[in-house]
C-alpha atoms as a PDB file:
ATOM      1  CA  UNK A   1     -17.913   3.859 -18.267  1.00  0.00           C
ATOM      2  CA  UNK A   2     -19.547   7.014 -17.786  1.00  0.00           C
ATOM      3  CA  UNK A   3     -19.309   9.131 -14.335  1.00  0.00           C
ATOM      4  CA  UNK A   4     -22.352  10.167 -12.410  1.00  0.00           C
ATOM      5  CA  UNK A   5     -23.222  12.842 -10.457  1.00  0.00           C
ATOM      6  CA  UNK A   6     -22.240  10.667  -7.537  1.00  0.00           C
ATOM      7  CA  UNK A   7     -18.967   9.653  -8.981  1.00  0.00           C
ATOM      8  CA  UNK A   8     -18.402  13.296  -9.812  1.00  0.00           C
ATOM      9  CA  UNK A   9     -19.044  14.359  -6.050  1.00  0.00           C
ATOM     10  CA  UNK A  10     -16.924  11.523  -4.781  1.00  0.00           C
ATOM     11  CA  UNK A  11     -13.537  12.064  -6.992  1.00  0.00           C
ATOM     12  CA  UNK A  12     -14.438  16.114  -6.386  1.00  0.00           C
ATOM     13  CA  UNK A  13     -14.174  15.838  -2.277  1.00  0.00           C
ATOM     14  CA  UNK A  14     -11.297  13.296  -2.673  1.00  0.00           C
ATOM     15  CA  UNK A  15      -9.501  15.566  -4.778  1.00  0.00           C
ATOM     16  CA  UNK A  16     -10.138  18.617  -2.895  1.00  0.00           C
ATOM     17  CA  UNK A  17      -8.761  16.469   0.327  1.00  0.00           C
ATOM     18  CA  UNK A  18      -5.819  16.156  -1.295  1.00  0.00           C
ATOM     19  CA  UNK A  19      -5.247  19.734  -1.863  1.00  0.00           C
ATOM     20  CA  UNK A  20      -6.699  21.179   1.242  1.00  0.00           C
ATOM     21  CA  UNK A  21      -9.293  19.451   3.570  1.00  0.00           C
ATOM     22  CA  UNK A  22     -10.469  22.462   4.450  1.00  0.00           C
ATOM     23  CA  UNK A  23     -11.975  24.139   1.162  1.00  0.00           C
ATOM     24  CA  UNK A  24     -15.788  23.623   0.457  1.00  0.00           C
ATOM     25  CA  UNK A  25     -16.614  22.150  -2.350  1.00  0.00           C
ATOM     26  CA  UNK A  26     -19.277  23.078  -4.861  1.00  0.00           C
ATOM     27  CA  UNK A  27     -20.491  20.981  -8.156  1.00  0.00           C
ATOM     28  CA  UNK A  28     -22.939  22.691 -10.737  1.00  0.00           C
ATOM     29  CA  UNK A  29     -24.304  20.693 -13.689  1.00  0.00           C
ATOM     30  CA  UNK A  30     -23.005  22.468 -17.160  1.00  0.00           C
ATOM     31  CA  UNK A  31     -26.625  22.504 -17.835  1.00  0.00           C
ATOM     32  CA  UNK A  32     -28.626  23.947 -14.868  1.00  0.00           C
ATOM     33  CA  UNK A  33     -32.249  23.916 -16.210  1.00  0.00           C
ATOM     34  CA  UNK A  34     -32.006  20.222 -17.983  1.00  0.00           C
ATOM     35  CA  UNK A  35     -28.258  18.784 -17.737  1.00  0.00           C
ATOM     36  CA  UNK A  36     -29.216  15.572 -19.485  1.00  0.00           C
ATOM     37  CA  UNK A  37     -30.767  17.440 -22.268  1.00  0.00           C
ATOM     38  CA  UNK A  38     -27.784  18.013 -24.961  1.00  0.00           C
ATOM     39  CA  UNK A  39     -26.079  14.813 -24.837  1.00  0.00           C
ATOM     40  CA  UNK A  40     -23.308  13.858 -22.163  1.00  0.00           C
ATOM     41  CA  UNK A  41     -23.875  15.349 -18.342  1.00  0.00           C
ATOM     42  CA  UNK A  42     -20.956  18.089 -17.915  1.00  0.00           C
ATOM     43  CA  UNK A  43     -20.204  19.796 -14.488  1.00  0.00           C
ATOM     44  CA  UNK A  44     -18.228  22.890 -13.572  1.00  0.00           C
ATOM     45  CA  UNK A  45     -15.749  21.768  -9.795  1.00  0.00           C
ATOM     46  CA  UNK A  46     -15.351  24.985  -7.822  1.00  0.00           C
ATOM     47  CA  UNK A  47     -13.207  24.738  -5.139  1.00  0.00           C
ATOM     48  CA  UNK A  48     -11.153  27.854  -3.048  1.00  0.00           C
ATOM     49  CA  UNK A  49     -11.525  30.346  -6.051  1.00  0.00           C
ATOM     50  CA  UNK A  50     -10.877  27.889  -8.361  1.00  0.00           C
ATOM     51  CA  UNK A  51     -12.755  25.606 -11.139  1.00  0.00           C
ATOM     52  CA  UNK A  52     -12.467  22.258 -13.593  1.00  0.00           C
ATOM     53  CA  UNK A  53     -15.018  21.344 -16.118  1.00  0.00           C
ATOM     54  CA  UNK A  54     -15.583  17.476 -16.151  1.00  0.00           C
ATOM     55  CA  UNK A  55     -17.440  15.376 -18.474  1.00  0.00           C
ATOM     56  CA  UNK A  56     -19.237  12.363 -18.535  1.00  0.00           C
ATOM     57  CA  UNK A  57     -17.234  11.023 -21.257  1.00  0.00           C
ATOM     58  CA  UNK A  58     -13.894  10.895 -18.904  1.00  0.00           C
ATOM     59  CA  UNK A  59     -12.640   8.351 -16.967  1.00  0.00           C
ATOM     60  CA  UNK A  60     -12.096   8.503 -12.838  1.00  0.00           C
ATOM     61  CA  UNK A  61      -8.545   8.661 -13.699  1.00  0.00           C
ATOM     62  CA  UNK A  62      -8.706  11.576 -16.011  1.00  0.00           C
ATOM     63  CA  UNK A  63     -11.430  13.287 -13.938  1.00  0.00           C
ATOM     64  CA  UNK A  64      -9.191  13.008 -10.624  1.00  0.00           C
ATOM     65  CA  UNK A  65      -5.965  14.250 -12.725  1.00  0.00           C
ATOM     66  CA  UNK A  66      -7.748  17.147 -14.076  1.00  0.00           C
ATOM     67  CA  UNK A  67      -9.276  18.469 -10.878  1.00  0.00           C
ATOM     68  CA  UNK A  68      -6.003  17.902  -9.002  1.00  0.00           C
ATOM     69  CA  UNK A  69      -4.716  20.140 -11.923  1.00  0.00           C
ATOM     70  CA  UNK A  70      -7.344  22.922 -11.767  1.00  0.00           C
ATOM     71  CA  UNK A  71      -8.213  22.892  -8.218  1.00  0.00           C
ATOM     72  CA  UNK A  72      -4.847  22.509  -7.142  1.00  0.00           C
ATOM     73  CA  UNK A  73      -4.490  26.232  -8.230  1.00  0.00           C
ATOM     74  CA  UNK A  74      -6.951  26.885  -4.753  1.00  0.00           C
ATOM     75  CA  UNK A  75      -4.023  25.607  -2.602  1.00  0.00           C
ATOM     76  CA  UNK A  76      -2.754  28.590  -0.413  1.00  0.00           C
END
């Protein structure tokens, strides 16, 4: 299974509620101009100062671990 930019927004806000309900979250494709052009969809999680690169090729579970990880940095 590949995510999608709406599975990417949905474990992103999940994740970020988890950490701190109030941070904003922002999602940028790796690619701006054409993100489906090279291959697999990539997109850069900002969250409170922080930031996790997720790719296509993960899994929800890996995706949700890894922002967790990197986001979790944002926590005060």
């Amino acid at each position: 299974m590949s995510l999608t930019d709406g599975d990417v927004a949905a474990l992103a806000r999940a994740a970020v509620d988890r950490i701190d309900p109030t941070l904003e979250v922002s999602i940028d494709p790796a690619d701006a101009l054409d993100p489906y052009r090279f291959g697999s969809p990539a997109w850069t999680v900002s969250a409170g100062g922080a930031s996790s690169y997720l790719t296509a090729g993960m899994t929800p579970d890996e995706a949700t671990a890894k922002l967790l990880a990197d986001l979790g940095r944002a926590a005060p």
